[in-house]
Structures are given as structure tokens and as C-alpha cells.
PDB file of N, CA and C in Angstrom:
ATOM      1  N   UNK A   1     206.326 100.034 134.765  1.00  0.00           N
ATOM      2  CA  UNK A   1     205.121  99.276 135.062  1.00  0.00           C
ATOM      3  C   UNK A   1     204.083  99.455 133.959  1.00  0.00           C
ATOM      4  N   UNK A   2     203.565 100.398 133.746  1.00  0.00           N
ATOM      5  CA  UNK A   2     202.909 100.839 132.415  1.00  0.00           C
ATOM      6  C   UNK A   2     202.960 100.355 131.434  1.00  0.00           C
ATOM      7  N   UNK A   3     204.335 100.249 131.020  1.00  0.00           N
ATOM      8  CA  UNK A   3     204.894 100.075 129.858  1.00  0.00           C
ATOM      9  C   UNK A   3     204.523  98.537 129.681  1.00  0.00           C
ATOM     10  N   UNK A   4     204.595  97.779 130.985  1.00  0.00           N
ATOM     11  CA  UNK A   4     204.534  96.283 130.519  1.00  0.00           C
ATOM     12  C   UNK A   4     203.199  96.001 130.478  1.00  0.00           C
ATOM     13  N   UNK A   5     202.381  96.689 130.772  1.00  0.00           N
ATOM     14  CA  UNK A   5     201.011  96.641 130.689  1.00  0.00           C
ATOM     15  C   UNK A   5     200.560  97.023 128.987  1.00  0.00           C
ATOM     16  N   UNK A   6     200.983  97.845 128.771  1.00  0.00           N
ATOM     17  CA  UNK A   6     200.974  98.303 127.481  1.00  0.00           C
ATOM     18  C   UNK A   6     201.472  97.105 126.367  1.00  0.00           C
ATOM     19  N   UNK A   7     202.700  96.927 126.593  1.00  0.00           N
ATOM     20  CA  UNK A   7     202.867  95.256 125.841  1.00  0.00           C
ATOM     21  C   UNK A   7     201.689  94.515 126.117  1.00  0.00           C
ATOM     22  N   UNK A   8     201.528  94.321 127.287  1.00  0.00           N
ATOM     23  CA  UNK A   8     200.702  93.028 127.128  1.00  0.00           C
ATOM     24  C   UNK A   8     199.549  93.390 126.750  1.00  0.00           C
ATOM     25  N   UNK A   9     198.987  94.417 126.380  1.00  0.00           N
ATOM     26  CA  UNK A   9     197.657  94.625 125.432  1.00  0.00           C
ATOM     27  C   UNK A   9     197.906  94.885 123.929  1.00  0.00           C
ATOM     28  N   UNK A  10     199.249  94.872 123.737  1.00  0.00           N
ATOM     29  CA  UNK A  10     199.666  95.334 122.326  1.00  0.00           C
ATOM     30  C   UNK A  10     199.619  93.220 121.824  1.00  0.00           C
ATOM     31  N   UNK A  11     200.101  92.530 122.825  1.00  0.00           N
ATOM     32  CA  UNK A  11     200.139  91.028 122.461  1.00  0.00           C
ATOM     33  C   UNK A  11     198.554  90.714 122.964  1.00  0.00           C
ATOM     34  N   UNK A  12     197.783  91.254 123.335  1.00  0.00           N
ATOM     35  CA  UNK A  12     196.796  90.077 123.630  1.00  0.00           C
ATOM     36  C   UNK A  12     195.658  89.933 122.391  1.00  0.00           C
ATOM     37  N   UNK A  13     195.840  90.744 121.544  1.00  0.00           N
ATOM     38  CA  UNK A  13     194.960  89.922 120.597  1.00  0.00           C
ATOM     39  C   UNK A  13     196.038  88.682 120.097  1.00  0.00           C
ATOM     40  N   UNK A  14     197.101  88.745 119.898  1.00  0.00           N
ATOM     41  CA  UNK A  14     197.441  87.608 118.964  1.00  0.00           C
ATOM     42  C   UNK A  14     197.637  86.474 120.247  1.00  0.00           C
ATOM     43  N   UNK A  15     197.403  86.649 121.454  1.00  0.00           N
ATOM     44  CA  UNK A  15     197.206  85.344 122.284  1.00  0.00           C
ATOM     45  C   UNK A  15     195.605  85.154 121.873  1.00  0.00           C
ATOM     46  N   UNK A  16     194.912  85.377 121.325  1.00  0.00           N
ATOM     47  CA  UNK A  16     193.541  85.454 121.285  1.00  0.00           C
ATOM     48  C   UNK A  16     193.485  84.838 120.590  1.00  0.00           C
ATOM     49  N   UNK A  17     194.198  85.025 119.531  1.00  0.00           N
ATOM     50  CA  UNK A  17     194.387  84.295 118.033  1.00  0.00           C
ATOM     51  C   UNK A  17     194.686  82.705 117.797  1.00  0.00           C
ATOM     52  N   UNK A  18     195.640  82.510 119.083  1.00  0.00           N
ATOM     53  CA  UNK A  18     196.565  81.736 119.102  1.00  0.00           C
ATOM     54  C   UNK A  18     195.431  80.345 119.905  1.00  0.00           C
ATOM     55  N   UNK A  19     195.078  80.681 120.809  1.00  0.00           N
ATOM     56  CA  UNK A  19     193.777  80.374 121.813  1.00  0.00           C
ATOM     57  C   UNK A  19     192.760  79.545 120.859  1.00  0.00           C
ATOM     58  N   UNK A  20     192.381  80.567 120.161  1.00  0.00           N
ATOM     59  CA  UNK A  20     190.877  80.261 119.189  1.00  0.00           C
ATOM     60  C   UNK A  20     191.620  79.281 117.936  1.00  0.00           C
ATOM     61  N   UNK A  21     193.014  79.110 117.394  1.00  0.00           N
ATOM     62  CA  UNK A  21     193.626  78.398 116.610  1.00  0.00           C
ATOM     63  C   UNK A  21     193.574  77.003 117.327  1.00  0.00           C
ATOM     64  N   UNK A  22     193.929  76.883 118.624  1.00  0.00           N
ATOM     65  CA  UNK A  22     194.094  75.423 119.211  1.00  0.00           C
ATOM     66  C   UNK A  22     192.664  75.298 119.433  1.00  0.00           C
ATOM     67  N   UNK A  23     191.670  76.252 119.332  1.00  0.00           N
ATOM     68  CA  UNK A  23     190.337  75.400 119.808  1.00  0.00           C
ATOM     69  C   UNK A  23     189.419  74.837 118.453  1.00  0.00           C
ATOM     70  N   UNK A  24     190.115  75.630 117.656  1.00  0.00           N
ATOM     71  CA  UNK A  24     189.697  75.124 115.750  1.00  0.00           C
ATOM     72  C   UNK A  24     190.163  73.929 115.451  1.00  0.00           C
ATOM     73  N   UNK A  25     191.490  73.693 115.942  1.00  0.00           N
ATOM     74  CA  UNK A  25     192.097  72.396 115.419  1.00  0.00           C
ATOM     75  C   UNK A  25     191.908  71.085 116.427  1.00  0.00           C
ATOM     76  N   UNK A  26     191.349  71.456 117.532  1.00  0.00           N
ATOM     77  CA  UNK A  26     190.596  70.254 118.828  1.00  0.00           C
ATOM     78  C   UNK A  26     189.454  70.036 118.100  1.00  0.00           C
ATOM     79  N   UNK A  27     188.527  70.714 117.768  1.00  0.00           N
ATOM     80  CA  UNK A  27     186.975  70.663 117.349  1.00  0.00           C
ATOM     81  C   UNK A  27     187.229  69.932 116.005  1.00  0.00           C
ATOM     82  N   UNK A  28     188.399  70.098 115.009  1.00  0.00           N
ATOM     83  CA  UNK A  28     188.048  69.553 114.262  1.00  0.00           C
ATOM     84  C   UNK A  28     188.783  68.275 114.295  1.00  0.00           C
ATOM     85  N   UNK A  29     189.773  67.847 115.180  1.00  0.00           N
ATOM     86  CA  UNK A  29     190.048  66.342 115.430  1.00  0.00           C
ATOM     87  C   UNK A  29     188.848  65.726 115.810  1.00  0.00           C
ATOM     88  N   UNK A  30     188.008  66.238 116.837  1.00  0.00           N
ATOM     89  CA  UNK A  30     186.724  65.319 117.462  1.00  0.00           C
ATOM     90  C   UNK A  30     185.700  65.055 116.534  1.00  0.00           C
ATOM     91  N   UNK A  31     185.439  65.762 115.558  1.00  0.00           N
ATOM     92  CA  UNK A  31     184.829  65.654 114.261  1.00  0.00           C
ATOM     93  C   UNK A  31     185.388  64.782 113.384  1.00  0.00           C
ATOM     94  N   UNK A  32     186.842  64.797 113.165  1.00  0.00           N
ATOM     95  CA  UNK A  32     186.951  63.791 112.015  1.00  0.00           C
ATOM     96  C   UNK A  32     187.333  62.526 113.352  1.00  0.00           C
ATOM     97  N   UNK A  33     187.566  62.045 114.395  1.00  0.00           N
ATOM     98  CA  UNK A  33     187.386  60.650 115.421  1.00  0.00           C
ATOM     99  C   UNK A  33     186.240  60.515 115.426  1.00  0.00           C
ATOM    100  N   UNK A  34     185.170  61.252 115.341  1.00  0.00           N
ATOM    101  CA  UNK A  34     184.067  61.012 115.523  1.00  0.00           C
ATOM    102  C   UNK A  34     183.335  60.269 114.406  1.00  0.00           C
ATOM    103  N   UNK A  35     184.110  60.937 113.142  1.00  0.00           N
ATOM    104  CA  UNK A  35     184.021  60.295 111.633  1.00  0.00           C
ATOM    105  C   UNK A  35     184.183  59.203 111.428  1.00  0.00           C
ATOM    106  N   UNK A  36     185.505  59.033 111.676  1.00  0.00           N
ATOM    107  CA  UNK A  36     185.944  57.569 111.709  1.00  0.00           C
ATOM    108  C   UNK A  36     185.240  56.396 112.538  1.00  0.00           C
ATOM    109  N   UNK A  37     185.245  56.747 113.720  1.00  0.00           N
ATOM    110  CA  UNK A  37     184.592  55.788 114.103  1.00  0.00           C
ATOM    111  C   UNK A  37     182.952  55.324 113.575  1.00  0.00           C
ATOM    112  N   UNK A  38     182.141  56.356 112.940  1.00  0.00           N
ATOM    113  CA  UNK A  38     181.147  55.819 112.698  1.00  0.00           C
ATOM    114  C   UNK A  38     181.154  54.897 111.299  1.00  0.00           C
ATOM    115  N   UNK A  39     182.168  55.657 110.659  1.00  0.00           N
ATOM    116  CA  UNK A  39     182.515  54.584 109.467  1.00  0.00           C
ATOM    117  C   UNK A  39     183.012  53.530 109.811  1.00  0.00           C
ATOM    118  N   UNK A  40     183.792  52.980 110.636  1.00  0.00           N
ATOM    119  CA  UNK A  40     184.403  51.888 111.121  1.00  0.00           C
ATOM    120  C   UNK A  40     183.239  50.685 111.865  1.00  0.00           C
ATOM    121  N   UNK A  41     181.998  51.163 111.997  1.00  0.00           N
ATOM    122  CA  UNK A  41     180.805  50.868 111.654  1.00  0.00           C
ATOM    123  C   UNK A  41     180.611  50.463 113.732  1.00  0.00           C
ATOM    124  N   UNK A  42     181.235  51.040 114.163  1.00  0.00           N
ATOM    125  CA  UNK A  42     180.598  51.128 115.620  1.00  0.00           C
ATOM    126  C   UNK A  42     178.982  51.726 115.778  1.00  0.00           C
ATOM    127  N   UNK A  43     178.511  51.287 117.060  1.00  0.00           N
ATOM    128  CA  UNK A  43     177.016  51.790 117.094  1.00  0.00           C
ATOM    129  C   UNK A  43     177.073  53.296 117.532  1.00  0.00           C
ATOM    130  N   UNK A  44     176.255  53.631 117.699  1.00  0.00           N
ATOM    131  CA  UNK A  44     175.972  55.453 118.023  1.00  0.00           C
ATOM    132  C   UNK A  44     176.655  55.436 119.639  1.00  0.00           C
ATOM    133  N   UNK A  45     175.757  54.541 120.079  1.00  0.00           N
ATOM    134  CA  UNK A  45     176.211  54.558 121.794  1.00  0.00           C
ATOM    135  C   UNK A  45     177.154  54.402 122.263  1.00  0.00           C
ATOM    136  N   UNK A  46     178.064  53.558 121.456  1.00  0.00           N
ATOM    137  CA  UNK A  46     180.011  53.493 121.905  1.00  0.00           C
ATOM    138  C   UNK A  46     180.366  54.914 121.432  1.00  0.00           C
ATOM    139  N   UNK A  47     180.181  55.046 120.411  1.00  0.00           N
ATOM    140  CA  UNK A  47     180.562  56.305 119.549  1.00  0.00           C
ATOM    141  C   UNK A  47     181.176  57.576 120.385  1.00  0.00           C
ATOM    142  N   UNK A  48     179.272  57.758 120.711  1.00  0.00           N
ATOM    143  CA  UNK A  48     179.450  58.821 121.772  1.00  0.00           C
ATOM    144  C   UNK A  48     180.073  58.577 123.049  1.00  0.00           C
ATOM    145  N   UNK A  49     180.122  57.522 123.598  1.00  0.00           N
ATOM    146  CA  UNK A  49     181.488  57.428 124.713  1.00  0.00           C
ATOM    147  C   UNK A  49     182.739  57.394 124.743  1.00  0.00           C
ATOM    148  N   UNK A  50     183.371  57.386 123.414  1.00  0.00           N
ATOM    149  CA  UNK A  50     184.682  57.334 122.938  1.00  0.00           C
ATOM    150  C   UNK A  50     184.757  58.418 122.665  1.00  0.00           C
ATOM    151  N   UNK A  51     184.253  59.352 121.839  1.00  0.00           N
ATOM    152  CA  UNK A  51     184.721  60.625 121.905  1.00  0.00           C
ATOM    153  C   UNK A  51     183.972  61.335 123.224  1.00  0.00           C
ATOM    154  N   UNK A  52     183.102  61.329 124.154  1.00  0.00           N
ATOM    155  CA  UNK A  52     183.217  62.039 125.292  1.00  0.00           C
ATOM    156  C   UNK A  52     184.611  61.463 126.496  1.00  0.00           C
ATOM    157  N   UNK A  53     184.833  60.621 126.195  1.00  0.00           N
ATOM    158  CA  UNK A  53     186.356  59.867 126.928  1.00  0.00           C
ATOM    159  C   UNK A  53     187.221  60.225 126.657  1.00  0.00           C
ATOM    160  N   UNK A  54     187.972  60.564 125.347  1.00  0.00           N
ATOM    161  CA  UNK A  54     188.515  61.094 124.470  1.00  0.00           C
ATOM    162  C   UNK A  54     188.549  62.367 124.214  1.00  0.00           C
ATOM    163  N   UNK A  55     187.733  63.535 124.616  1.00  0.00           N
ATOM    164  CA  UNK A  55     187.811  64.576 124.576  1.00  0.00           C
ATOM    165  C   UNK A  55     189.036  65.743 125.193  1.00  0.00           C
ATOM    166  N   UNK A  56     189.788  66.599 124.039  1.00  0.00           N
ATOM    167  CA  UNK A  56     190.567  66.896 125.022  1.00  0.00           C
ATOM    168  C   UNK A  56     190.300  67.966 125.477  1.00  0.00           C
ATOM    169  N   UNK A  57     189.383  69.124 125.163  1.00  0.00           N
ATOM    170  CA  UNK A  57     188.691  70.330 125.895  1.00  0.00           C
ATOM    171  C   UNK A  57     187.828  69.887 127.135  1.00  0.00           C
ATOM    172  N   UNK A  58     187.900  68.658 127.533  1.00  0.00           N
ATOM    173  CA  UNK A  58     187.065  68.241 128.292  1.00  0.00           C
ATOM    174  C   UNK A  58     187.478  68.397 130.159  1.00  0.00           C
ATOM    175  N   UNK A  59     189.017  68.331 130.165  1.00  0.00           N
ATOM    176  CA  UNK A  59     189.673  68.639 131.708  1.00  0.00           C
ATOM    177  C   UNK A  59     189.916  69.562 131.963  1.00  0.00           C
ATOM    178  N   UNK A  60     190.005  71.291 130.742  1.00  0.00           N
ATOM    179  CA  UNK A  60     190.361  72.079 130.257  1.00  0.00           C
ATOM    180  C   UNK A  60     188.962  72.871 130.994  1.00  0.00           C
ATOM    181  N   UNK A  61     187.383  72.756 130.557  1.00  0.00           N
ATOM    182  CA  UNK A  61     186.603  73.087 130.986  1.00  0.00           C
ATOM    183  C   UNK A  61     185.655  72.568 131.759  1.00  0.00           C
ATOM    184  N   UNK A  62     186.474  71.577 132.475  1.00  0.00           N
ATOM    185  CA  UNK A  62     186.022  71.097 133.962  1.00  0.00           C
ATOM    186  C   UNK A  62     186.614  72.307 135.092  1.00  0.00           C
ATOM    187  N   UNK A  63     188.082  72.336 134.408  1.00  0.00           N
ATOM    188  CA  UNK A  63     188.932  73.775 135.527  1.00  0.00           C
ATOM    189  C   UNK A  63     188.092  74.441 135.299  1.00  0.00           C
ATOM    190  N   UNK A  64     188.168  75.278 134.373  1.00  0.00           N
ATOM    191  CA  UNK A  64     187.397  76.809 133.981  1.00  0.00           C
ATOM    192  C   UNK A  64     186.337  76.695 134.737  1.00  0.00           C
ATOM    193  N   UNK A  65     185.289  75.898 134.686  1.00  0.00           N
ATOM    194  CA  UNK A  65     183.790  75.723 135.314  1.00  0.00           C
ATOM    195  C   UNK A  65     183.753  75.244 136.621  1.00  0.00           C
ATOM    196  N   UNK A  66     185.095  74.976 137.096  1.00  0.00           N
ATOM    197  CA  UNK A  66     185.457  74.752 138.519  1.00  0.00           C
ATOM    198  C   UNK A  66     185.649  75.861 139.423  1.00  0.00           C
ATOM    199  N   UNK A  67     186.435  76.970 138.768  1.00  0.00           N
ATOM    200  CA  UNK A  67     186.972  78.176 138.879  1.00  0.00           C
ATOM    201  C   UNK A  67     185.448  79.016 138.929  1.00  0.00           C
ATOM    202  N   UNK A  68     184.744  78.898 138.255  1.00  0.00           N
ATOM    203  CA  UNK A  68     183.368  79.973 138.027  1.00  0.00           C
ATOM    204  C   UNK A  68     182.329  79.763 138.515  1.00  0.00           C
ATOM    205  N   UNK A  69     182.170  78.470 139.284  1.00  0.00           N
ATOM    206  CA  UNK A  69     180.846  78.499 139.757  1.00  0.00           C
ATOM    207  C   UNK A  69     181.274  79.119 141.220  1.00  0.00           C
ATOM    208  N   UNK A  70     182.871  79.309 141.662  1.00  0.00           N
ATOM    209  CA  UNK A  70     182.723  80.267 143.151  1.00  0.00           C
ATOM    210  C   UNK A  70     182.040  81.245 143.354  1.00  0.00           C
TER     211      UNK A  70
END
């Protein structure tokens, strides 16, 4: 029992790692969609509804904040 406890703190930084890697590479898709579209010469106000529609951390921390306000 120990022992697997012990693994799993010997792995949880590199799940940490792994975590904060998919949230680097989400943030920076919504940044460059967000890019594009303003170059593609849409107004501000679609803009921002396409990428809040479009968001994919967005159902991700609806759970989480679903889970925490108990």
C-alpha cells in the first residue's frame, strides 16, 4: 500500500508537467483563433463570441467550479 503511494508522488510532478503542457498549448491556440479572426477583419463583438464558444478550457472549468462551490 505504501509503496503505491510512494509511486504516485514519485509521478506526480511529471503529471503536473504534463497538465500545465496541455494548458500552454490551449491558451496558445485561443490566442492565435483569436488572431486570426481579427485579421480576417471580423468586428470585436463576433470575435469575442467565437472564441468564448469555442473555448476548450471552458466545460473543463465549468466541472471544476461545479465541484467547488459545494
Amino acid at each position: 500500500m505504501s509503496l503505491g503511494l510512494f509511486h504516485f508522488f514519485l509521478r506526480l510532478p511529471v503529471i503536473a508537467f504534463r497538465m500545465a503542457g496541455i494548458v500552454r498549448v490551449s491558451n496558445r491556440a485561443k490566442r492565435r483563433f483569436r488572431r486570426e479572426l481579427v485579421e480576417s477583419g471580423l468586428p470585436d463583438e463576433v470575435v469575442e463570441e467565437l472564441v468564448n464558444y469555442f473555448n476548450p478550457s471552458a466545460p473543463l472549468r465549468e466541472m471544476l467550479f461545479k465541484f467547488s462551490e459545494r
